[in-house]
PDB file of N, CA and C in Angstrom:
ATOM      1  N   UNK A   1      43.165 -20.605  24.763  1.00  0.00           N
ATOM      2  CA  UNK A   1      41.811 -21.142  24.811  1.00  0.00           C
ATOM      3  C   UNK A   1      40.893 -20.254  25.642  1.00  0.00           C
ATOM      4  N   UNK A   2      41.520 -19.369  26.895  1.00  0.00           N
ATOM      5  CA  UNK A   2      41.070 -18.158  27.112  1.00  0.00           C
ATOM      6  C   UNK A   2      39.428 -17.446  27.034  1.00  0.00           C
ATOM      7  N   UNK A   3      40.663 -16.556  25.614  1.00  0.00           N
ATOM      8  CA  UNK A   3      40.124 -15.977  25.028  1.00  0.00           C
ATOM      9  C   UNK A   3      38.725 -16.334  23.958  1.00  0.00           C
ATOM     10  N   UNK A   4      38.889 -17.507  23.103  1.00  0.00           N
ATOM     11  CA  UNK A   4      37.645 -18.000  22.553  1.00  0.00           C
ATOM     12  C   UNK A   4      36.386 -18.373  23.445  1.00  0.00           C
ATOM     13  N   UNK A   5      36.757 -18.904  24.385  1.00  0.00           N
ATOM     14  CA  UNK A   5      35.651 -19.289  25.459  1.00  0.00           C
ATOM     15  C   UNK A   5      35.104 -17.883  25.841  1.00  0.00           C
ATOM     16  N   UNK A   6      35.629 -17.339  26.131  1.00  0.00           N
ATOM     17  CA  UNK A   6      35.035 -16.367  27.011  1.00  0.00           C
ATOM     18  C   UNK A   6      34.424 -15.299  25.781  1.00  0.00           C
ATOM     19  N   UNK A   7      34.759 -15.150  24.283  1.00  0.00           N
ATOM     20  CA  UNK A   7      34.146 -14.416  23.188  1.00  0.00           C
ATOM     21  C   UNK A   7      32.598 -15.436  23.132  1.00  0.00           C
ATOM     22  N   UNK A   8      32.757 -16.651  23.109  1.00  0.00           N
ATOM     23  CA  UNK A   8      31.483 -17.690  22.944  1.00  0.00           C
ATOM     24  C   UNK A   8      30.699 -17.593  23.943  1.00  0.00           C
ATOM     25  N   UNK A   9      31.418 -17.242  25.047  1.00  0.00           N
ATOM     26  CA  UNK A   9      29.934 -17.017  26.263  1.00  0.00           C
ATOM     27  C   UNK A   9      29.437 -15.723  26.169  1.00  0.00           C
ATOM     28  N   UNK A  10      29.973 -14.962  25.236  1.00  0.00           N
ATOM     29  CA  UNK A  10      29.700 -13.342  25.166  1.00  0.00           C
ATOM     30  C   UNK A  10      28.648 -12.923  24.012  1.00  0.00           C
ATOM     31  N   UNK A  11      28.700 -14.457  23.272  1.00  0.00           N
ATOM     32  CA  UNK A  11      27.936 -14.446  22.399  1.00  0.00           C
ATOM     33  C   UNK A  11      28.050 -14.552  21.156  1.00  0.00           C
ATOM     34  N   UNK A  12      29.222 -14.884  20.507  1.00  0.00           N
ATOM     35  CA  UNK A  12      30.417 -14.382  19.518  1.00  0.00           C
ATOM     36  C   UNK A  12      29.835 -15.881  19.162  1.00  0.00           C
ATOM     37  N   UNK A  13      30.078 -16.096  17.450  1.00  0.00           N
ATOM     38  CA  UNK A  13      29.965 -17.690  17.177  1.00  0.00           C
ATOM     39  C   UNK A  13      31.854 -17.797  16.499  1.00  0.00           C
ATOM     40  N   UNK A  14      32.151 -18.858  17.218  1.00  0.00           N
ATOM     41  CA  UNK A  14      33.360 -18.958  17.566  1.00  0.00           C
ATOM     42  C   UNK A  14      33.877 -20.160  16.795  1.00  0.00           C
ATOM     43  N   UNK A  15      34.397 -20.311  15.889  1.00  0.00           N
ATOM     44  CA  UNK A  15      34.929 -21.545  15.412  1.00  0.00           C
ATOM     45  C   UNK A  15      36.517 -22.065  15.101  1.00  0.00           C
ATOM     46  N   UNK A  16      36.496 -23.010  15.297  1.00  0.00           N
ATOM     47  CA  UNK A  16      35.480 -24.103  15.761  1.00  0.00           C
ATOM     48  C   UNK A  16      35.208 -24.175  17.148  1.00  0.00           C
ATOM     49  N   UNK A  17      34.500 -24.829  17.399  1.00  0.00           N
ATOM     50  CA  UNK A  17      34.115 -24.568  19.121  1.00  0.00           C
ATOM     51  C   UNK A  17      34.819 -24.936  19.697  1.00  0.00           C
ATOM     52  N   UNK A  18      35.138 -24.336  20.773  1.00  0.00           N
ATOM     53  CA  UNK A  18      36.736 -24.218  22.051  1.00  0.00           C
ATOM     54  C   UNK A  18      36.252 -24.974  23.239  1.00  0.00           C
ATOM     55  N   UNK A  19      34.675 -25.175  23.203  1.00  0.00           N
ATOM     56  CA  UNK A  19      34.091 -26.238  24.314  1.00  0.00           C
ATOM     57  C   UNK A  19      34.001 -27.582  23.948  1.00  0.00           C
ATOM     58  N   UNK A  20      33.990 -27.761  22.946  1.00  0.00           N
ATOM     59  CA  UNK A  20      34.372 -29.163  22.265  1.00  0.00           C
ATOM     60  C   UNK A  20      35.655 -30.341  22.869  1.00  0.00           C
ATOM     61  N   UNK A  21      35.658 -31.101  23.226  1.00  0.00           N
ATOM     62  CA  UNK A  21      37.123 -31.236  24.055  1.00  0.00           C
ATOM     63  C   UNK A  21      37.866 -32.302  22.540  1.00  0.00           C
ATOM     64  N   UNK A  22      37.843 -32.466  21.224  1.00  0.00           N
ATOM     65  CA  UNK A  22      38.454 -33.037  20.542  1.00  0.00           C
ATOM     66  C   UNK A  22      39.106 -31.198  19.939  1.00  0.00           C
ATOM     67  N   UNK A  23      38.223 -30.296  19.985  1.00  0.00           N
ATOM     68  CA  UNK A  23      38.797 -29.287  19.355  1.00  0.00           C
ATOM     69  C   UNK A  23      40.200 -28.657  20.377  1.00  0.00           C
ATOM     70  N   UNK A  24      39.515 -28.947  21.754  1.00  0.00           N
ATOM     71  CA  UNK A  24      40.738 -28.396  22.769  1.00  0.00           C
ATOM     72  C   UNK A  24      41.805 -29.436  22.760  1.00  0.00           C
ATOM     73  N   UNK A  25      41.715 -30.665  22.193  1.00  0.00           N
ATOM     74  CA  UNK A  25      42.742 -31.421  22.129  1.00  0.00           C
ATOM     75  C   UNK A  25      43.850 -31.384  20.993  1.00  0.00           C
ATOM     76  N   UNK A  26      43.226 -30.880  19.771  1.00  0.00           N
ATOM     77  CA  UNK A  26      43.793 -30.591  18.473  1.00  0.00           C
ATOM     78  C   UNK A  26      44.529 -29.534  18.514  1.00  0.00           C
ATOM     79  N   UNK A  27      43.843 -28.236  18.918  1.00  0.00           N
ATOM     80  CA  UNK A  27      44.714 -27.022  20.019  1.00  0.00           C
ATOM     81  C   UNK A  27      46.170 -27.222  20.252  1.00  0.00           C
ATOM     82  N   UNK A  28      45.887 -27.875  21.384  1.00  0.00           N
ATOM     83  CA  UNK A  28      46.564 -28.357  22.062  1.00  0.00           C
ATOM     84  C   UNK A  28      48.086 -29.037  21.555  1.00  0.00           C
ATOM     85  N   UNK A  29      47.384 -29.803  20.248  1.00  0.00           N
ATOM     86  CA  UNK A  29      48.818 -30.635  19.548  1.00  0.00           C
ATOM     87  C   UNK A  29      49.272 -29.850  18.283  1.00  0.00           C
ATOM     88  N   UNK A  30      48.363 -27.965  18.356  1.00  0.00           N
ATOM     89  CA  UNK A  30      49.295 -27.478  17.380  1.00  0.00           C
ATOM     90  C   UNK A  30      48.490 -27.915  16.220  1.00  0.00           C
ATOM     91  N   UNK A  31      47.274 -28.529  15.491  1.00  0.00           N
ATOM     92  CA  UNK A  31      46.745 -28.683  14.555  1.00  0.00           C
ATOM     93  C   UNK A  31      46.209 -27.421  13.624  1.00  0.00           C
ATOM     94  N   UNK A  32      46.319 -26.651  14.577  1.00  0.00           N
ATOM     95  CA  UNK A  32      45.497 -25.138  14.185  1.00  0.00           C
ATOM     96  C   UNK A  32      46.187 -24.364  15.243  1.00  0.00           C
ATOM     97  N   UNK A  33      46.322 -22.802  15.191  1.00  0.00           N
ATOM     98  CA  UNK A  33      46.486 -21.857  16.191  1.00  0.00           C
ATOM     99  C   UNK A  33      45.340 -21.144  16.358  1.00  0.00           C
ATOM    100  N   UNK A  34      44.711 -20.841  15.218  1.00  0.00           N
ATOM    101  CA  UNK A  34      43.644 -19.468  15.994  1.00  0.00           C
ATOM    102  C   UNK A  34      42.266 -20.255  15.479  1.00  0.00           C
ATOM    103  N   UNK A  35      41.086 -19.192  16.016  1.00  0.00           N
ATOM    104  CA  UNK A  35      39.684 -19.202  16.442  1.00  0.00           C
ATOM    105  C   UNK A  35      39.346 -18.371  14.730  1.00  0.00           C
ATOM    106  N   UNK A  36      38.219 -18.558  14.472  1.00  0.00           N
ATOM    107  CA  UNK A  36      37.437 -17.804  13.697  1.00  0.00           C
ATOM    108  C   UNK A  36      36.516 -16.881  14.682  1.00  0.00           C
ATOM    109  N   UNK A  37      35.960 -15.486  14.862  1.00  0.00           N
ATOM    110  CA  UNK A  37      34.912 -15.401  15.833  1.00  0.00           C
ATOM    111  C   UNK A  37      34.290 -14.216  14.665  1.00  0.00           C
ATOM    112  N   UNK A  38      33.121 -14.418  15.106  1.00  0.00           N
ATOM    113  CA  UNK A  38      32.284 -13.691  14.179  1.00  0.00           C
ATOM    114  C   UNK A  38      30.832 -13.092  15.032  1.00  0.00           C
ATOM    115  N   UNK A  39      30.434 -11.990  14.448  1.00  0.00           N
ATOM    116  CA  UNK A  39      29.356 -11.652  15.394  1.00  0.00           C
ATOM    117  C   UNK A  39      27.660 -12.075  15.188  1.00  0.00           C
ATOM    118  N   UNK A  40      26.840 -12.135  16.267  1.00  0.00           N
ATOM    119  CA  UNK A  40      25.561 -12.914  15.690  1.00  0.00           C
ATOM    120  C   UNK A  40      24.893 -11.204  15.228  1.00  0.00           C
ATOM    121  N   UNK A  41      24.043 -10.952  13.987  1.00  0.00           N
ATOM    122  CA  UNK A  41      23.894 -10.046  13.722  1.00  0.00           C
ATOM    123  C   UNK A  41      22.288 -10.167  13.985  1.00  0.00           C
ATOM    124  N   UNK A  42      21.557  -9.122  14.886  1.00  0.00           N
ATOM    125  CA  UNK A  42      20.133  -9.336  15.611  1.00  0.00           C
ATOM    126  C   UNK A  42      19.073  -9.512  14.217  1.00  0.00           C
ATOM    127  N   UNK A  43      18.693  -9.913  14.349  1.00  0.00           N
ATOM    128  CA  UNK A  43      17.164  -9.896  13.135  1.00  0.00           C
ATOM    129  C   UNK A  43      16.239  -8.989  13.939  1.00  0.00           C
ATOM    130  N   UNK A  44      15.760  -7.971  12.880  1.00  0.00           N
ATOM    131  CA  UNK A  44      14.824  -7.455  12.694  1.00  0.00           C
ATOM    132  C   UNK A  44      13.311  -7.109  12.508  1.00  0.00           C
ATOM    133  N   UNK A  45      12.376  -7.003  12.709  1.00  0.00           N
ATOM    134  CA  UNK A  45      11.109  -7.779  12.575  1.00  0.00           C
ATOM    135  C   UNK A  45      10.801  -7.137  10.874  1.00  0.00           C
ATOM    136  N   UNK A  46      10.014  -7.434  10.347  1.00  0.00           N
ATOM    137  CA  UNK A  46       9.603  -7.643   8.724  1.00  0.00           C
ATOM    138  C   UNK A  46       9.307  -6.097   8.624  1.00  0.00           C
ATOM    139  N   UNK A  47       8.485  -5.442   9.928  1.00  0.00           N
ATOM    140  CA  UNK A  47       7.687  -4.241   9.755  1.00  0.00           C
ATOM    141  C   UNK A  47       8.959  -3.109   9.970  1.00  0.00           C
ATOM    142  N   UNK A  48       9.863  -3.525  11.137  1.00  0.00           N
ATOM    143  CA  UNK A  48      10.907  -2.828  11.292  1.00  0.00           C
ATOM    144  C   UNK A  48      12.357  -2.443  10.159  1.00  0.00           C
ATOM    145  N   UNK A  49      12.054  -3.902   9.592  1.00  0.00           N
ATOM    146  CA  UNK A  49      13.151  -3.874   7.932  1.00  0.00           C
ATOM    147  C   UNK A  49      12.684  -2.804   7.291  1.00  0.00           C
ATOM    148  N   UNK A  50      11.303  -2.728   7.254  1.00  0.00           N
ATOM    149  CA  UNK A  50      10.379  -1.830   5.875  1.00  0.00           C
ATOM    150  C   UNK A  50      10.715  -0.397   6.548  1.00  0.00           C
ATOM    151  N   UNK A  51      10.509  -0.308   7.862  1.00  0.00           N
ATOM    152  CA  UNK A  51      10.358   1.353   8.328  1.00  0.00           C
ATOM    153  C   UNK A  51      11.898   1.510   8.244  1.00  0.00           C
ATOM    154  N   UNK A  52      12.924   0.918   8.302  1.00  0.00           N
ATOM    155  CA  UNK A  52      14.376   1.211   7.954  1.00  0.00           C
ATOM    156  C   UNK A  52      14.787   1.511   6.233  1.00  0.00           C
ATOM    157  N   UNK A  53      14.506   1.068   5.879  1.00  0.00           N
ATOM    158  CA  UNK A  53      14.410   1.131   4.231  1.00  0.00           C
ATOM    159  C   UNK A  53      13.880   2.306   3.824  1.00  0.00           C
ATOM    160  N   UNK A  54      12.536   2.574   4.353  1.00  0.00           N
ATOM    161  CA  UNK A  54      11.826   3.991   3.747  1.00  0.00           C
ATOM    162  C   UNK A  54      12.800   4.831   3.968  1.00  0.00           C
ATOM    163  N   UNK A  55      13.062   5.138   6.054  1.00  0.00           N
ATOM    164  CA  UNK A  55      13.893   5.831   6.605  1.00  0.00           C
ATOM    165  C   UNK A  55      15.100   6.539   5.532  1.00  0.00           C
ATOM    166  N   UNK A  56      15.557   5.511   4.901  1.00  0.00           N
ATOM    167  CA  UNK A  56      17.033   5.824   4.082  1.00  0.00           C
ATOM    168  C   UNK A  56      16.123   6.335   2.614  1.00  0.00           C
ATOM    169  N   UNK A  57      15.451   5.880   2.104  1.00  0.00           N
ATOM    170  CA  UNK A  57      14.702   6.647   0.970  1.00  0.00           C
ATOM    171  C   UNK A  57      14.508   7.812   0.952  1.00  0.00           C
ATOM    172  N   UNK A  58      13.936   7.968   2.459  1.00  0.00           N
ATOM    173  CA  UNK A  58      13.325   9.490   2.109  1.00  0.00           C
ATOM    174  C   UNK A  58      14.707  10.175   3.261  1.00  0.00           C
ATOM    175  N   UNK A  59      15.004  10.067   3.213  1.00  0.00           N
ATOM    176  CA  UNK A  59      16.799  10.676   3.437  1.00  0.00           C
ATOM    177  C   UNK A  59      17.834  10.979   2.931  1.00  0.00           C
ATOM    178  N   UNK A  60      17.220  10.108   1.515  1.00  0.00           N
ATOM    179  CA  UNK A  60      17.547  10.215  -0.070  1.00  0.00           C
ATOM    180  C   UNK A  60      18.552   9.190  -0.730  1.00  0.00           C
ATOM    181  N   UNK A  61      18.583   8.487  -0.114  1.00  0.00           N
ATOM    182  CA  UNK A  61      19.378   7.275  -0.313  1.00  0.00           C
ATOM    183  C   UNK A  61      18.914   6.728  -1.424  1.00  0.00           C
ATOM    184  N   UNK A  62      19.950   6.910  -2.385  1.00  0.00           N
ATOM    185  CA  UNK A  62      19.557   6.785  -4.094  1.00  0.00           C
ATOM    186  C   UNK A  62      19.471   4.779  -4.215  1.00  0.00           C
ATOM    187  N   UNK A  63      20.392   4.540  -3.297  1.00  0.00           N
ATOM    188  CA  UNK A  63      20.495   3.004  -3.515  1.00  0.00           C
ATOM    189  C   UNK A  63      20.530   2.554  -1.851  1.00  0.00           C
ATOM    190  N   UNK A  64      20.198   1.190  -1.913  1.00  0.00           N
ATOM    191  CA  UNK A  64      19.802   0.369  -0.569  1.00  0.00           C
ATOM    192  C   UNK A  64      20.029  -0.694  -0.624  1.00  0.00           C
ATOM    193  N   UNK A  65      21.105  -1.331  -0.419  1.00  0.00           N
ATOM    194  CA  UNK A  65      21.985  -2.761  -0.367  1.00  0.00           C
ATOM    195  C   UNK A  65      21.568  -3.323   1.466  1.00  0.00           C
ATOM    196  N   UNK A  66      21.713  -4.751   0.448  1.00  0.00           N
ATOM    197  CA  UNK A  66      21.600  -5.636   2.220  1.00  0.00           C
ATOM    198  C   UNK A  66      23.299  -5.915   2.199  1.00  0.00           C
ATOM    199  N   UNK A  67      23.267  -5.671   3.582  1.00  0.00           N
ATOM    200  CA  UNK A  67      24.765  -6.711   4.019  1.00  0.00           C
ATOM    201  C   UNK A  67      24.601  -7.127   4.930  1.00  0.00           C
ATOM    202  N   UNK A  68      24.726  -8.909   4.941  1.00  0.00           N
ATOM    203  CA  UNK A  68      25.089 -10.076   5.341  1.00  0.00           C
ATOM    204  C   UNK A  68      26.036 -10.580   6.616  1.00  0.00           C
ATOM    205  N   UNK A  69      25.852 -10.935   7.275  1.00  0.00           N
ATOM    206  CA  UNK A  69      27.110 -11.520   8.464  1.00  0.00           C
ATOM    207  C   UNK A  69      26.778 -12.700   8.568  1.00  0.00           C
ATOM    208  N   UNK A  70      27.213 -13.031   9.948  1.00  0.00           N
ATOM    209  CA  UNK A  70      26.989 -14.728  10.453  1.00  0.00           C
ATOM    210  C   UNK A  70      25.320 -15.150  10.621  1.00  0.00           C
ATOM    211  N   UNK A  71      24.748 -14.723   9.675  1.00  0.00           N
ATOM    212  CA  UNK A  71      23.214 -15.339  10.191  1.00  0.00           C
ATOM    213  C   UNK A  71      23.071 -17.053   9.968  1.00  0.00           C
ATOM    214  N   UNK A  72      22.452 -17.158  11.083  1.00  0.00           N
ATOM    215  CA  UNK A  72      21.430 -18.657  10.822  1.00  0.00           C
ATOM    216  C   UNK A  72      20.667 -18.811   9.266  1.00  0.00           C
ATOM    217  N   UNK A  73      20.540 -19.591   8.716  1.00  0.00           N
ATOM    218  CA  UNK A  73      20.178 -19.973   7.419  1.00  0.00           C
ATOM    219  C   UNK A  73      18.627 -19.760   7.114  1.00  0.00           C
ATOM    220  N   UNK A  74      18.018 -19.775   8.465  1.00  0.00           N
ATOM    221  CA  UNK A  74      16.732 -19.204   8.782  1.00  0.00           C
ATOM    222  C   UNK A  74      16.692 -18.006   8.704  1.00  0.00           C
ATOM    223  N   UNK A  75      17.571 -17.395   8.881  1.00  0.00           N
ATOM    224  CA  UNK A  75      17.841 -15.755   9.076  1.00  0.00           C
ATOM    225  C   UNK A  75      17.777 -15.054   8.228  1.00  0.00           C
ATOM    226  N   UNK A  76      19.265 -15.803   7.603  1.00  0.00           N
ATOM    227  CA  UNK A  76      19.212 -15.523   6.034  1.00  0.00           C
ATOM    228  C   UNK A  76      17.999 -15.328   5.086  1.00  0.00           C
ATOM    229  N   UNK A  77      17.343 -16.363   5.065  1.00  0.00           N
ATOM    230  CA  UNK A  77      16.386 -16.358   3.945  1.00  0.00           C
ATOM    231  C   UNK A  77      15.359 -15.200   4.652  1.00  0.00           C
ATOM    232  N   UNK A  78      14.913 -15.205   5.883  1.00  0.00           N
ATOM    233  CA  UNK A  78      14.161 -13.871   5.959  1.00  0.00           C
ATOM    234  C   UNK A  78      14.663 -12.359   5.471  1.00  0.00           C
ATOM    235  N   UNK A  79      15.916 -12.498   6.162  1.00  0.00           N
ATOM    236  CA  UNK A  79      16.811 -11.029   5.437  1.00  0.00           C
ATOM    237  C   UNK A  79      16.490 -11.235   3.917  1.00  0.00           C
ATOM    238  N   UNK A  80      16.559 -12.074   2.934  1.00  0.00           N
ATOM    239  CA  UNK A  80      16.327 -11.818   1.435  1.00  0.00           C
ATOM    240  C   UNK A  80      15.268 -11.646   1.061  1.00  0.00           C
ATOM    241  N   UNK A  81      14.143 -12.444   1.990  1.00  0.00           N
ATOM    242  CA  UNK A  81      12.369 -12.060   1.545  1.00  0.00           C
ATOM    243  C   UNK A  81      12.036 -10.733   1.871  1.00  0.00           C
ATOM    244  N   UNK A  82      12.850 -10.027   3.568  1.00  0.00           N
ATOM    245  CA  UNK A  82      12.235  -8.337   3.256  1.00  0.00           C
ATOM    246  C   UNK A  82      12.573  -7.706   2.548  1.00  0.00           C
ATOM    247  N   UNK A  83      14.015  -8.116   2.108  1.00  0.00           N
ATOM    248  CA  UNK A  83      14.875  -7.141   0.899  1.00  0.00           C
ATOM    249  C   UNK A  83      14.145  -7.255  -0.495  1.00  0.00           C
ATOM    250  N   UNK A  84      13.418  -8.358  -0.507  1.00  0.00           N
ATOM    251  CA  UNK A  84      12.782  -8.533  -1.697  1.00  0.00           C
ATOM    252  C   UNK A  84      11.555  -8.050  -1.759  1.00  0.00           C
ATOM    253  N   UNK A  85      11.151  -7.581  -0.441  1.00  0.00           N
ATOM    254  CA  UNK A  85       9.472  -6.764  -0.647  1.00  0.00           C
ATOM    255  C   UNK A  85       9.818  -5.530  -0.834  1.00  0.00           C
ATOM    256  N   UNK A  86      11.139  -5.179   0.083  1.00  0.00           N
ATOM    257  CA  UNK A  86      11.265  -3.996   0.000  1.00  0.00           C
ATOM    258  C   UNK A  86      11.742  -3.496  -1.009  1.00  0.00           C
ATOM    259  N   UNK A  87      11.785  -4.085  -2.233  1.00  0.00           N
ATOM    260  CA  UNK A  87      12.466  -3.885  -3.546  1.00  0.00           C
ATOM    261  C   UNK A  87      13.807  -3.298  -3.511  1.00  0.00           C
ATOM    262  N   UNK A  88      14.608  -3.669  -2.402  1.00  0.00           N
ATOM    263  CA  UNK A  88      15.958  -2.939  -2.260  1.00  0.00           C
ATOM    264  C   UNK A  88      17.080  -3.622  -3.061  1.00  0.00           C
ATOM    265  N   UNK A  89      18.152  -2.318  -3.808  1.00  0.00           N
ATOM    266  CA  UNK A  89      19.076  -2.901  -4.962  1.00  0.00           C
ATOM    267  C   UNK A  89      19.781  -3.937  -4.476  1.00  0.00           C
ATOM    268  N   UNK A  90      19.927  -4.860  -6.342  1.00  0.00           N
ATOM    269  CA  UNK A  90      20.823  -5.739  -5.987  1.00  0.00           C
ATOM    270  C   UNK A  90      22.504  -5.307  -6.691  1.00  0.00           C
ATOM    271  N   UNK A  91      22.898  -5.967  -5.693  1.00  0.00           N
ATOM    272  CA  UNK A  91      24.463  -5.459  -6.240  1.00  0.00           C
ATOM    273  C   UNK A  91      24.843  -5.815  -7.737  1.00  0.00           C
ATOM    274  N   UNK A  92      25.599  -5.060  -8.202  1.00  0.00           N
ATOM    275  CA  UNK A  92      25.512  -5.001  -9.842  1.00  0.00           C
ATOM    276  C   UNK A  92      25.779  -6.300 -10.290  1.00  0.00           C
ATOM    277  N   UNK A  93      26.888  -7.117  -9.573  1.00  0.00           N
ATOM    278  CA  UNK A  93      27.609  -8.417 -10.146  1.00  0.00           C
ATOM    279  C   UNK A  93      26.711  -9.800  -9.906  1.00  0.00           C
ATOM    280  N   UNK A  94      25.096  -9.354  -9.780  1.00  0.00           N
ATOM    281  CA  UNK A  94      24.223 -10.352  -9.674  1.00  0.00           C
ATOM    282  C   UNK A  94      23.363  -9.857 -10.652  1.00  0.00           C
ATOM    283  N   UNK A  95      23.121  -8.930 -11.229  1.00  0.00           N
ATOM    284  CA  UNK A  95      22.396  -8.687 -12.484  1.00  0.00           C
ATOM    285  C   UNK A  95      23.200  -9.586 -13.792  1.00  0.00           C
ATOM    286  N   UNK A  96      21.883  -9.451 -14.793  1.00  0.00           N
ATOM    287  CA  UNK A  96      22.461 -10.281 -16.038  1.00  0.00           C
ATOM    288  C   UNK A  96      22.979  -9.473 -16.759  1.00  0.00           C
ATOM    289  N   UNK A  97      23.908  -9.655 -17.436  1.00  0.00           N
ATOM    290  CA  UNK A  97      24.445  -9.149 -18.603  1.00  0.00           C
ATOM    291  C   UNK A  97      23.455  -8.862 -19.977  1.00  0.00           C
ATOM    292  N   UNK A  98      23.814  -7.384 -20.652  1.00  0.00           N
ATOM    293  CA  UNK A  98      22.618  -7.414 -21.693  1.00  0.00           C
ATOM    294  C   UNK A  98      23.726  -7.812 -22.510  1.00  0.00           C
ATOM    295  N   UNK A  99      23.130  -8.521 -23.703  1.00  0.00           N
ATOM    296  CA  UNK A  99      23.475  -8.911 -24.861  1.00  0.00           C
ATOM    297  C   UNK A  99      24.345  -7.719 -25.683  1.00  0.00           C
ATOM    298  N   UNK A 100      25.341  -8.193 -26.182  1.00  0.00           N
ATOM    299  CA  UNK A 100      25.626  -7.008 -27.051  1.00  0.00           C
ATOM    300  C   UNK A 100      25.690  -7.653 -28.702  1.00  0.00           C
ATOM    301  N   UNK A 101      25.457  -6.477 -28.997  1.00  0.00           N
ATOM    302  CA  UNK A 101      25.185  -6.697 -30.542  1.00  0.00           C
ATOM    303  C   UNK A 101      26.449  -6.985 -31.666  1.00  0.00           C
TER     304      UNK A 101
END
């Protein structure tokens, strides 16, 4: 129990939570052994997304994918609205299929 506490005060989102005392009790009786920990990934400001994006364009970066971590759901949807101004690719297995003849 340690170790999760001390990743969660470090900033780490830690699951399930190890400060919880039904989770330290479940622990405890062997219901689970390990922690999930995952990192909080910083957000960016809208103007700073765009000057990162060009950055890789004109560096020649033929393609420009977002990748995703533990964001807040708030987070999330901002990460998809700059990716979406910034017209940056979407990964192939979210495009539609063309029709074949």
């Amino acid at each position: 129990m340690r170790k999760p506490r001390c990743q969660g005060s470090r900033g780490y989102v830690v699951f399930p939570d190890p400060s919880d005392p039904e989770v330290i009790e479940a622990f405890k009786r062997g219901v689970f052994s390990e922690f999930e920990r995952h990192s909080r990934v910083g957000m960016v400001t809208e103007d700073g997304f765009m000057d990162r994006v060009q950055e890789l364009r004109n560096a020649g970066a033929k393609h420009v994918f977002l990748k995703t971590g533990a964001y807040r759901p708030a987070d999330l949807a901002r990460a998809i609205k700059f990716a979406s101004k910034a017209k940056i690719d979407s990964p192939p297995w979210t495009q539609p299929v063309a029709a074949q003849a």
